[in-house]
Every structure is written in C-alpha cells, then in structure tokens.
Protein backbone atom coordinates (compact mmCIF):
# COMPACT_ATOMS: atom_id res chain seq x y z
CA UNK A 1 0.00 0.00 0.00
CA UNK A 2 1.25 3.56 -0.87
CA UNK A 3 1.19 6.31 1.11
CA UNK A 4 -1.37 8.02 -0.70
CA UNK A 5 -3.66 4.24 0.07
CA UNK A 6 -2.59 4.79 3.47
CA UNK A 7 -3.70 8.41 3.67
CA UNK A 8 -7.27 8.07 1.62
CA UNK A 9 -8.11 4.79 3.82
CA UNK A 10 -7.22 7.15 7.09
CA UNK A 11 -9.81 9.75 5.41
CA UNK A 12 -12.58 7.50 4.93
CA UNK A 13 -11.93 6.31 8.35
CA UNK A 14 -12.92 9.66 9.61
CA UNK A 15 -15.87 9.88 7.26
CA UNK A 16 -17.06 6.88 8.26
CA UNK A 17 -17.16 8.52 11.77
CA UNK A 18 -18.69 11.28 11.08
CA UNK A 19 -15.21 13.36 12.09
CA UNK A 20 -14.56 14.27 8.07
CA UNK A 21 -13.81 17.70 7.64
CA UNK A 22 -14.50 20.10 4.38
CA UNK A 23 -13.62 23.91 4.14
CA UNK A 24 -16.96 25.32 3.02
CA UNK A 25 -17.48 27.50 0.31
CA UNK A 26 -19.23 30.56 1.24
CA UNK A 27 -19.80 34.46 0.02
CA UNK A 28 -20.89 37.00 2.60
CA UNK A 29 -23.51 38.98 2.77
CA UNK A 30 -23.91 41.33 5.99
CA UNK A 31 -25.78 38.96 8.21
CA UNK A 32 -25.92 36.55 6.01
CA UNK A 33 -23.81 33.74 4.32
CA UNK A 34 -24.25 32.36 1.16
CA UNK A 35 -24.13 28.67 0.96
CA UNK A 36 -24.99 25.91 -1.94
CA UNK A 37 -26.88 28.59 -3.29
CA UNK A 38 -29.17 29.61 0.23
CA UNK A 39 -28.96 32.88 2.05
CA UNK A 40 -28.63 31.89 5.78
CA UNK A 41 -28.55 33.95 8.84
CA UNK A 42 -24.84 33.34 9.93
CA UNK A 43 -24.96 32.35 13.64
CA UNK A 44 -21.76 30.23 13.59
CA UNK A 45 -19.42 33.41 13.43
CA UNK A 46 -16.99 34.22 16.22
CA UNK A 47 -18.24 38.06 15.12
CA UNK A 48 -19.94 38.61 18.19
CA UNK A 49 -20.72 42.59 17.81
CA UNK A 50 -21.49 42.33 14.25
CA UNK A 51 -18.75 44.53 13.35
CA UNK A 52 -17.19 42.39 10.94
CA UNK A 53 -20.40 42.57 8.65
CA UNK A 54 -21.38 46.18 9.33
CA UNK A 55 -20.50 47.98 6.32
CA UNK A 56 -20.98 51.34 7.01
CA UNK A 57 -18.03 50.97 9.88
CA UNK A 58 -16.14 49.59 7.17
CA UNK A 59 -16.64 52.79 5.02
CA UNK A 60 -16.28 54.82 7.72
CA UNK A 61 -12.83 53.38 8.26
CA UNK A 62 -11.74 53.70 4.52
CA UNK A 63 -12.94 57.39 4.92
CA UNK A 64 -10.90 58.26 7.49
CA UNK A 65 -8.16 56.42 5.79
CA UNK A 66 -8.47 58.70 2.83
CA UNK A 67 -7.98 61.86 4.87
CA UNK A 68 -4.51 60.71 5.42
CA UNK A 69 -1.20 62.03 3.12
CA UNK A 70 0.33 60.00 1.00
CA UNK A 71 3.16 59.19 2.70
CA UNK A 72 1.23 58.48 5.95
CA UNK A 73 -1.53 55.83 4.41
CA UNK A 74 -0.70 52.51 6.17
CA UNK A 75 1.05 49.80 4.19
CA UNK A 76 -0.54 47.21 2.72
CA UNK A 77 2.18 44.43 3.62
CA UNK A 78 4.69 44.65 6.70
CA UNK A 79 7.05 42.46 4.81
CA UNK A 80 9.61 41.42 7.29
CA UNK A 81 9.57 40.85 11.36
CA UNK A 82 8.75 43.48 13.57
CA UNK A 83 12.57 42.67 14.78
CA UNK A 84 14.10 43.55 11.23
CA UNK A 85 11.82 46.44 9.42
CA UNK A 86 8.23 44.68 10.15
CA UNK A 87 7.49 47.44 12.59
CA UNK A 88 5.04 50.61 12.06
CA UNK A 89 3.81 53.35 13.27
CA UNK A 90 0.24 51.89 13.44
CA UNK A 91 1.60 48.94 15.33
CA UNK A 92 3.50 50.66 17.92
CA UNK A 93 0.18 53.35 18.34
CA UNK A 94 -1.89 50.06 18.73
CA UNK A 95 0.11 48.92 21.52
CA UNK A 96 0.21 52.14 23.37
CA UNK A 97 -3.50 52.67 23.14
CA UNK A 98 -4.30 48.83 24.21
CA UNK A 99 -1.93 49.70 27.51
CA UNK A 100 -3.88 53.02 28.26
CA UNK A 101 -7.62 51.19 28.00
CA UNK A 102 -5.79 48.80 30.91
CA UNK A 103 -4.63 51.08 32.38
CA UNK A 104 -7.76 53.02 32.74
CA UNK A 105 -9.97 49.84 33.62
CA UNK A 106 -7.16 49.12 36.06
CA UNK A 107 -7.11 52.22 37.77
CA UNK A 108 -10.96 52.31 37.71
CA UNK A 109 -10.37 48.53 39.52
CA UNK A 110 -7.72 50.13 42.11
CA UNK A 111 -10.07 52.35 43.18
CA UNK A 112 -13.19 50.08 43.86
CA UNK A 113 -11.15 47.56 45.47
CA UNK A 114 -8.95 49.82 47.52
CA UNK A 115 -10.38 53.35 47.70
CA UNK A 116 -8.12 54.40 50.86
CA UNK A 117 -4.79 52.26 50.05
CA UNK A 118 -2.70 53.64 47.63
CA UNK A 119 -0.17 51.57 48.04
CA UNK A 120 -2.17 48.44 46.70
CA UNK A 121 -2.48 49.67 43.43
CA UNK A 122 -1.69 48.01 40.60
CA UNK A 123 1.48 47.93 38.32
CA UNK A 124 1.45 49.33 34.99
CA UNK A 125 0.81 46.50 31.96
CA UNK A 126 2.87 46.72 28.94
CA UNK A 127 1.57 45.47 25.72
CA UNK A 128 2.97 43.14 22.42
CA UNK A 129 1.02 42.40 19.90
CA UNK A 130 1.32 39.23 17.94
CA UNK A 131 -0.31 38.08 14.42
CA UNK A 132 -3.15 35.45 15.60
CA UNK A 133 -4.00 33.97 18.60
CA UNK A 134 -2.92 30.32 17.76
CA UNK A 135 0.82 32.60 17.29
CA UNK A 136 0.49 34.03 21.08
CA UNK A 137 0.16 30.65 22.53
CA UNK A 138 1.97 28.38 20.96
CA UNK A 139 4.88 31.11 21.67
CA UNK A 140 4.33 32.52 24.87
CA UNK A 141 4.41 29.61 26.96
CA UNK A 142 7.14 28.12 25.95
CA UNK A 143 8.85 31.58 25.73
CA UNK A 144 8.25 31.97 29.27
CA UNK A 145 9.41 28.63 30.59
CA UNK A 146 12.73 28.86 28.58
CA UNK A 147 14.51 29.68 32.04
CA UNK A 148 15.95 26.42 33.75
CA UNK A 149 13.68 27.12 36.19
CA UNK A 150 11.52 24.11 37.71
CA UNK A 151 8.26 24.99 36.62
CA UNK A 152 4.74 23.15 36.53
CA UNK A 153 1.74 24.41 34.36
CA UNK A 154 -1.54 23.79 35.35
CA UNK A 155 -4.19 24.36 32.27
CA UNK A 156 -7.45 23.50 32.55
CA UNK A 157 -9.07 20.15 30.97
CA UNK A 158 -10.90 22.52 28.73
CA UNK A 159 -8.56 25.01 27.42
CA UNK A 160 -8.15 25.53 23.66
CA UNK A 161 -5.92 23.81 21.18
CA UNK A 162 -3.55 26.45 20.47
CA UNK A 163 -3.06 26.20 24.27
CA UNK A 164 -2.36 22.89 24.62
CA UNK A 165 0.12 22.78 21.68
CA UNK A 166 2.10 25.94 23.82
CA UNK A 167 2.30 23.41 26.57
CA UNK A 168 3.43 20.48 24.60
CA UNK A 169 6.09 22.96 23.31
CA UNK A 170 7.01 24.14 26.35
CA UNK A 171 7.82 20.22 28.21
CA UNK A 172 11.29 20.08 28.88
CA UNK A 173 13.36 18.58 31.60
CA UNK A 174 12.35 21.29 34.45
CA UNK A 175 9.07 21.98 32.71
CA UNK A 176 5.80 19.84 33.20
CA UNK A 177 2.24 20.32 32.87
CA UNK A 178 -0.73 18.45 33.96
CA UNK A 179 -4.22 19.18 33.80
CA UNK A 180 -7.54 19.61 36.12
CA UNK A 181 -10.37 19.25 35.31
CA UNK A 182 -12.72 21.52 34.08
CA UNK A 183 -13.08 24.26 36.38
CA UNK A 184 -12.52 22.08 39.03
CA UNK A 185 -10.77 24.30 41.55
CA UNK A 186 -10.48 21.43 44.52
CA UNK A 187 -8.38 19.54 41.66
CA UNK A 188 -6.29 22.13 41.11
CA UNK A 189 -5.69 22.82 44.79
CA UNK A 190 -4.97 19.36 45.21
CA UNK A 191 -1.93 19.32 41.96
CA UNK A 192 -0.79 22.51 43.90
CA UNK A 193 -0.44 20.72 47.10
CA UNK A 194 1.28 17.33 45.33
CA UNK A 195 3.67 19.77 43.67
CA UNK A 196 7.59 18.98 44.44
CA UNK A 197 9.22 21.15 47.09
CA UNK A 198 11.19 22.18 44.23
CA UNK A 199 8.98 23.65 41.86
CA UNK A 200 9.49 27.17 41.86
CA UNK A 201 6.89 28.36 39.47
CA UNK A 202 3.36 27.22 39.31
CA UNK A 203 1.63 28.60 36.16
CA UNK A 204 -1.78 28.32 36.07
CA UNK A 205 -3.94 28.61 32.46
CA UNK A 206 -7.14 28.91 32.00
CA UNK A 207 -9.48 30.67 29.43
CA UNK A 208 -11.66 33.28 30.84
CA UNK A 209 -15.00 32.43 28.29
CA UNK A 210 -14.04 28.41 26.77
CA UNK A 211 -14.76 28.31 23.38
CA UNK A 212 -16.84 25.70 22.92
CA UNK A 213 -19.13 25.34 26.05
CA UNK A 214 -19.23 28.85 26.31
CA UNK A 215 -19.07 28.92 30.29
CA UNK A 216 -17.06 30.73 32.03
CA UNK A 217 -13.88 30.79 34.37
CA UNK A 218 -14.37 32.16 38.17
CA UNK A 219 -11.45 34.38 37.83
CA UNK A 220 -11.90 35.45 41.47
CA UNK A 221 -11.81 32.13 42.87
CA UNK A 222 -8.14 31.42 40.95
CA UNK A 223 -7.02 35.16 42.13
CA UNK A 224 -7.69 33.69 45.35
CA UNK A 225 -5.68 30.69 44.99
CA UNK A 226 -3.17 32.51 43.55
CA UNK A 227 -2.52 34.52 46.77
CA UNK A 228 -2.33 31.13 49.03
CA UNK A 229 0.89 30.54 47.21
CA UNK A 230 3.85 33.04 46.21
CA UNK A 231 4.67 30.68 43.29
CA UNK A 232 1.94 30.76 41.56
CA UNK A 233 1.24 33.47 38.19
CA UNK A 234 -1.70 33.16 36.37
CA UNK A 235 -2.11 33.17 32.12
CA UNK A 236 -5.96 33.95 31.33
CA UNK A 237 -7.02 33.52 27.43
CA UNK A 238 -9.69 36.34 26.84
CA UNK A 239 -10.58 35.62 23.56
CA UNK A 240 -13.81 35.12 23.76
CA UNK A 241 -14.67 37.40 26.41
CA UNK A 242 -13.02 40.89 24.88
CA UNK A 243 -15.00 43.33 23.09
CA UNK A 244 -17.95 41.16 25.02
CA UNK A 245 -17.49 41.38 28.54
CA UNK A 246 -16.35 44.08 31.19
CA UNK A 247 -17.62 47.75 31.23
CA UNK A 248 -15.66 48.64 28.43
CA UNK A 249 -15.31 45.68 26.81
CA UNK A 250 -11.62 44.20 28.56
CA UNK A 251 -13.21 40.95 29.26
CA UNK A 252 -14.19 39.18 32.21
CA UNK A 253 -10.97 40.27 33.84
CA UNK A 254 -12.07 43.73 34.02
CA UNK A 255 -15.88 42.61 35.27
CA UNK A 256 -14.84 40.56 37.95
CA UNK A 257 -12.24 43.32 38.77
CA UNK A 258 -9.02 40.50 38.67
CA UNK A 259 -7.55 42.91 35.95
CA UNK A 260 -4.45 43.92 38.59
CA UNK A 261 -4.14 40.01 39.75
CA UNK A 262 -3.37 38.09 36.67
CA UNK A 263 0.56 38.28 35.11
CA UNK A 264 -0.43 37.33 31.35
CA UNK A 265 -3.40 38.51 30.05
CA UNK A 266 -3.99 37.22 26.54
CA UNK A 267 -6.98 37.88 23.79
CA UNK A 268 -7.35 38.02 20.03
CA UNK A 269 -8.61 41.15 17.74
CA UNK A 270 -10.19 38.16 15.47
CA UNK A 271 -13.41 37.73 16.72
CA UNK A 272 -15.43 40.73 18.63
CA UNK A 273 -12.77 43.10 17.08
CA UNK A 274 -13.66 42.16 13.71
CA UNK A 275 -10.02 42.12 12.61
CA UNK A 276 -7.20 39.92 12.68
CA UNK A 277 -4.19 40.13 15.69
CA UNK A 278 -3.58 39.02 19.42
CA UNK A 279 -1.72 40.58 22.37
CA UNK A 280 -0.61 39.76 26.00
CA UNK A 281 -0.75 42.47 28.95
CA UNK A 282 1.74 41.54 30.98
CA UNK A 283 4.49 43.19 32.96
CA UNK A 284 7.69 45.04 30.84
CA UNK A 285 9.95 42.87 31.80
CA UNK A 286 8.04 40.21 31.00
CA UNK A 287 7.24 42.13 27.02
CA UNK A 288 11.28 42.34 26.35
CA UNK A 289 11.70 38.33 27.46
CA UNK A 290 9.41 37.79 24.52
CA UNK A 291 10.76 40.00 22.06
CA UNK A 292 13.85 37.40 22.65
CA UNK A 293 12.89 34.58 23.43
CA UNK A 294 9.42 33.71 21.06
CA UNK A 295 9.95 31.87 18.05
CA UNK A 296 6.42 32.75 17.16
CA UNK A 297 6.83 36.61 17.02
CA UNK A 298 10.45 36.52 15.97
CA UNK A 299 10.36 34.59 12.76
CA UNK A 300 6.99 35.77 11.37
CA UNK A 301 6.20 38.46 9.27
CA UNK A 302 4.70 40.90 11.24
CA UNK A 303 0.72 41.97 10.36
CA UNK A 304 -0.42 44.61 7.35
CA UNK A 305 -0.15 48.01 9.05
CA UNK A 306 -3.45 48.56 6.79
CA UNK A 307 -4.86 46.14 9.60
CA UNK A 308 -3.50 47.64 12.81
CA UNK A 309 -4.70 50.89 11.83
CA UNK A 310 -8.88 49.07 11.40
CA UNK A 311 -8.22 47.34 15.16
CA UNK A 312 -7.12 51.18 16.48
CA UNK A 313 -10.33 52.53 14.90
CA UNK A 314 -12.78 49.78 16.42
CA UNK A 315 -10.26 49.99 19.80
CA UNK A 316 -11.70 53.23 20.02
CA UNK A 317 -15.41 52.57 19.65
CA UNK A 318 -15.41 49.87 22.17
CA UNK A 319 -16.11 51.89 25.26
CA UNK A 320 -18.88 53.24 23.94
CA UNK A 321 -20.25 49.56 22.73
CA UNK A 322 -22.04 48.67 25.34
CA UNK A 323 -25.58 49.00 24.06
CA UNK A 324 -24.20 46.42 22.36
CA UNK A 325 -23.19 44.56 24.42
CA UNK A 326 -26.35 44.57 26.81
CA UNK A 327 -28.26 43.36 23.42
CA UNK A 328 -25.62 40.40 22.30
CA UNK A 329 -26.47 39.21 26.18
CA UNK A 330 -30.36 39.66 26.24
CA UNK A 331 -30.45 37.31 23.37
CA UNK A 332 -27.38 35.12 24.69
CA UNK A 333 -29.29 34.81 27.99
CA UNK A 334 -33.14 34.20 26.24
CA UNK A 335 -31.10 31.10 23.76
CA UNK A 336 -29.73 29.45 26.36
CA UNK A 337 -32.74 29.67 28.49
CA UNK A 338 -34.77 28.29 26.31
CA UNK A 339 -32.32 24.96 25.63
CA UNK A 340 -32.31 24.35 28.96
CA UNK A 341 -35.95 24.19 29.22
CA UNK A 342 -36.30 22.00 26.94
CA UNK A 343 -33.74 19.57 27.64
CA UNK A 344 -32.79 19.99 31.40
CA UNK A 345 -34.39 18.75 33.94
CA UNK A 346 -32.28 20.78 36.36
CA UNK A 347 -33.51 24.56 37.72
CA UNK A 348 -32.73 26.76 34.62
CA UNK A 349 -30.41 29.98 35.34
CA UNK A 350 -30.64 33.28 34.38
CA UNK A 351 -27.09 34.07 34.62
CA UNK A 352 -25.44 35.70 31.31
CA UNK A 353 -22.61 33.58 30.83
CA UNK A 354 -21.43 33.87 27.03
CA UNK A 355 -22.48 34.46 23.21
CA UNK A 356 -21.56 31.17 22.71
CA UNK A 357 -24.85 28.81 23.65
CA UNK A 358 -23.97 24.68 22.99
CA UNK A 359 -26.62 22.49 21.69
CA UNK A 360 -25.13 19.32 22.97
CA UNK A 361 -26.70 16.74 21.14
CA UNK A 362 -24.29 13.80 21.87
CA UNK A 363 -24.02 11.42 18.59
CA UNK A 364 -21.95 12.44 15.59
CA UNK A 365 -25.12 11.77 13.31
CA UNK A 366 -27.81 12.98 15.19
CA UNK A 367 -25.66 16.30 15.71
CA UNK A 368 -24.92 16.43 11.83
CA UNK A 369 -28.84 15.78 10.83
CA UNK A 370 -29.93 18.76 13.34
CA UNK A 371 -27.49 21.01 10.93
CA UNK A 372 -28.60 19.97 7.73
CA UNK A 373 -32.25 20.79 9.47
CA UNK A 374 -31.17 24.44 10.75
CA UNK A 375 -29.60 24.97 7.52
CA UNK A 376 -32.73 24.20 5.45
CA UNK A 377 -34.68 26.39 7.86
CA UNK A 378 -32.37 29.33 6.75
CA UNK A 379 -29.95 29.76 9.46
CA UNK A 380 -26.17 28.73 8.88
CA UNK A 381 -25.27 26.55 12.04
CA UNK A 382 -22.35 23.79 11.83
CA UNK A 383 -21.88 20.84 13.76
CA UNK A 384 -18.96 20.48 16.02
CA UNK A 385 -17.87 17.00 16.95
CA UNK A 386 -14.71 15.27 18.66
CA UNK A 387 -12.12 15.59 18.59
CA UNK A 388 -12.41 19.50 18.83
CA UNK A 389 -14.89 18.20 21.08
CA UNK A 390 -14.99 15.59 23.89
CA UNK A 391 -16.19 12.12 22.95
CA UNK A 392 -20.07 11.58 23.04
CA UNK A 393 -20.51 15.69 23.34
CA UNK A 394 -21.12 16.15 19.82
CA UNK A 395 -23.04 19.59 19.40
CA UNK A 396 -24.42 22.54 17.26
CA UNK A 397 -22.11 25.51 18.39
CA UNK A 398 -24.83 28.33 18.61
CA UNK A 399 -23.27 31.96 18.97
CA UNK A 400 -25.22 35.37 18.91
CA UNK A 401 -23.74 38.80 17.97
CA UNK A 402 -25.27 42.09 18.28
CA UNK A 403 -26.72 42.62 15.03
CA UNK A 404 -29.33 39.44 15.58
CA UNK A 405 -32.85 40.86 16.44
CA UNK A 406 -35.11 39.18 18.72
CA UNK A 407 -37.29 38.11 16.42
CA UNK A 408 -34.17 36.29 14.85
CA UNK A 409 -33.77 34.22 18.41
CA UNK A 410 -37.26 33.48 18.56
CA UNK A 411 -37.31 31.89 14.80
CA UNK A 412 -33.83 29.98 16.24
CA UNK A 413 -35.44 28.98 19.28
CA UNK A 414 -38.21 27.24 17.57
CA UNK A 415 -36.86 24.80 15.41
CA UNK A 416 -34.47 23.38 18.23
C-alpha cells in the first residue's frame, strides 16, 4: 500500500465517523452567508458585535483612511519581522493605546477595590502584539518557561488547542504540565499541594470564556488561589470574552475586577474586534523576554499596518459599545434559556454567561442531521464534533452577535 492508500483509507476512516472535515465554500452577505446557493442567517461566526459585517463601519474606516497624506496611508504588507523592518507606526500606536484602556480599567479597579490604600495599586501593563492567537500561545508559553527554572503548568481540561500545543512545546526537563479538570478548583488545589518542594513556578492557564461550552472561568476564585501561594502566576485567554465582557469591553478580567491580579493577560482582535491580531498584557519585563525569546513573534512576518490601523479605529469605539453589548447578552441569555428548558431537567439559570450557547446533542449523526435541518430552515449553524470536542458531546455551536434581532432568536429557538 502507498502512502497516498494509506492516507485516503485514514480519510474515509474519519468519514465513516462522522469526524470528516470540508472547508466550506461561502460568500458574505452582511448577516448573512451564502451557501450551496441559500442565504442563511450566519450564527456560527466568532463576530460577536457584528462589526465584521457592518458595512458602514467599514466605510467609515476607509474614509478616514483617505484623509490621510500620502506618505502616511498605512502599508498594505509589513514584509519582514517586527525585529528587522516589520514594525510601524500603526503597530506601535496600537500597543500604546491597548496599555492606556488597561490602564484606565485598572485604575478604575484600584479604586473600587482599595479606595483608601494607595499603596495596593496596581502595576502598569505593557503590551505586544502578535499576528493570531494560535501565534500568542503556541509562543508565549514556551517563551516563558525557557529559564531552567523548575516549573509546573496547570491548564485546565478545557482550554483551547492552540493552548495545549504551547504546553506540549514548552515540556522540557524542568518543565511539566498536567491538567484539572474543568473548572474544578479542589483539583487544582490538590496538583498545587502534590507539587515537588522544588517547583518554583506554578503557572496556572485557563481561558476566561471556553470556546466551545461557552461557560465561564471564576477568575476570582483562581485570584484567590493565587494569593495562598507566592509561586503561583496566572495566564488567562480572553478571547472570547473581549469586546464582550467588562464595562468597556476588557473581558471578564475587568468585570470581575481580577484585571491587577493576573501576570499574562492574553486575547485576540479576530473575533469581537472584527479584525485579525492578538496581544498579551503583561508586565515590561516580562514584554522584552518575549521579544527574545518567542519563536512565534520573531520569525513571522509581522501583520499589514493597513490592519492595525482598522483594530485602532474599532479599539476606540469599544467603550462606547455597550448597548451592544447589553443586546448580544439579552439574546445570549433568552437562547440558552430556552435549551435548557427544553432539555434539562435541572432549575434553569438566568445568569449571562457567554455568546456562545452549545446544543449538545451527543451522537456524531444525530448532531450532523440537526445542521442539515437548521440549515434548510435558513440559518447557517455547523456541527462540532470530537475531537475538537470531547467524545459523546457532539453539538451545534450556537453563537449570537449584536446585530441578531429578537425576532431572529425566537425563529432559532423554535426549530431546536
């Protein structure tokens, strides 16, 4: 048998389990997609303020863009690393302006938690951004446990791929990782506890919203174990959660006020942004260890400035987003309710938790015929089964964004 045999008998394996995957071919049209010729509402999108289909932002942008000399209109290519000629002024204005809307929310933070104690506030963040967020961690982890340091990461069961390949990449002899389970903070205590006497760093990583059950982290609760042990940093994944969560949009950090308590705080400009990027806030010393020591941001071409200069415009609407916001949860909070009413038997909570709402459905099949039916009832939904998900948890990955009406939901909510 070739290898070609081998590798066509390996993909009919997976089709055979329903695990086959196809890139879809799709055309966009504001809320809609366009797929095998039907115009579906698009509620599979990680777009979860409708920015990224809002056209008259989009012109908007360009407008401003046009106002600009010459000489001053951002590039369309970076074409080299930011550590040879990659860098720009849009970049390094990004960065700046991502540190000051910390900076304010941490202040703002600082003074709920300790109006009368000045000398409890928090230390100033500095910012890096990177190209995507699969780049960030698969490069800051092992970037920061390239000291021969004994060091143990603790991620949690649930944590996204990108993450776990940052850990795998980071195992070498006086690095390990394990990992509790999900959200399990009496497993984690106990790994703490069973850790050597001579582990000297304990980093713990979590995501603050997970991706595909859409629940999220209790960032107060880790803070808290944090302080029981001077070893211990913290590495929170906000993707999910920026631009959706937080008074001005920093995440569920800046809601639960944990902003000034967690040492790498990590998100992505490629879903509520609308645009394309990641970053870390972490401390300076921390931002100039990176710049040496991540593969990921030191051999790749660094980002358009053309796209820096779109996330700086929407970085400066998202304060003021939080109509927005309140909307994307209303219906987040009315989807989910419904599921669980009619398929939990358990008291059903009004908590806001997420956009993302999971129909867990269980079988491969059952999960892939529920798509087809969605689809043919005009709204573009896609089936997510193992292993991106656990075994037996096959599901429809339901996510609102802001530009969804209620009457939208309601149509959703009826053919479940």
């Amino acid at each position: 048998m070739t290898l070609k045999d081998e590798l066509e008998q390996a993909l009919q394996t997976l089709k055979k389990n329903e695990q086959y995957r196809q890139i879809p071919t799709l055309a966009h049209d504001g809320r809609y997609v366009v797929y095998q010729g039907k115009r579906l509402l698009n509620i599979a999108s990680n777009d979860y303020l409708g920015l990224g289909s809002d056209s008259s932002l989009q012109r908007a942008f360009f407008e401003q863009m046009d106002q600009l000399a010459d000489t001053h209109y951002p590039k369309m290519s970076a074409t080299s690393s930011r550590l040879l000629t990659g860098d720009d002024t849009q970049l390094q204005a990004l960065e700046f302006e991502m540190q000051a809307w910390y900076q304010t929310a941490v202040c703002q933070e600082d003074v709920s938690n300790s109006p009368s104690s000045p000398s409890n506030l928090s230390r100033p963040k500095s910012v890096l951004v990177f190209n995507s967020g699969y780049h960030a961690n698969i490069g800051i982890l092992p970037a920061l446990t390239a000291l021969p340091i004994k060091t143990l990461v603790l991620a949690d069961k649930l944590v996204h791929a990108s993450i776990i390949d940052g850990l795998r990449l980071s195992q070498n002899k006086t690095v390990g990782y394990r990992r509790y389970r999900h959200n399990d903070y009496a497993h984690l205590a106990r790994l703490i506890e069973q850790a050597d006497d001579d582990i000297r760093r304990i980093i713990i990583v979590t995501e603050s919203v997970f991706s595909m059950d859409g629940d999220r982290a209790d960032l107060q609760q880790l803070v808290q174990i944090k302080a029981q042990d001077t070893r211990i940093e913290l590495y929170v994944d906000e993707a999910h959660a920026i631009g959706v969560l937080g008074e001005t949009g920093l995440g569920l950090a800046e809601e639960t006020q944990t902003l000034g308590q967690i040492d790498y705080l990590v998100g992505t400009f490629g879903k509520a942004f609308a645009s394309v990027g990641a970053y870390i806030m972490c401390d300076e010393i921390i931002k100039r260890w990176l710049v040496n020591h991540m593969r990921s941001l030191i051999f790749s071409t660094a980002l358009p400035p053309i796209n820096h200069a779109w996330t700086r415009f929407v970085l400066a609407k998202m304060p003021s987003l939080t109509p927005a916001r309140t909307h994307l949860a209303l219906l987040s909070t009315e989807l989910s309710e419904a599921i669980a009413r009619k398929h939990s038997t358990s008291a059903v909570s009004s908590a806001y938790t997420s956009p993302i709402v999971p129909y867990i459905l269980g079988d491969n099949a059952r999960t892939l015929t529920k798509a087809q039916q969605l689809q043919a009832a005009g709204f573009y939904a896609l089936p997510i089964r193992p292993p991106t998900v656990p075994a037996n948890s096959a599901r429809i990955r339901l996510v609102m964004n802001a530009k969804l009406t209620y009457d939208d939901c309601e149509r959703l909510i009826q053919q479940l």
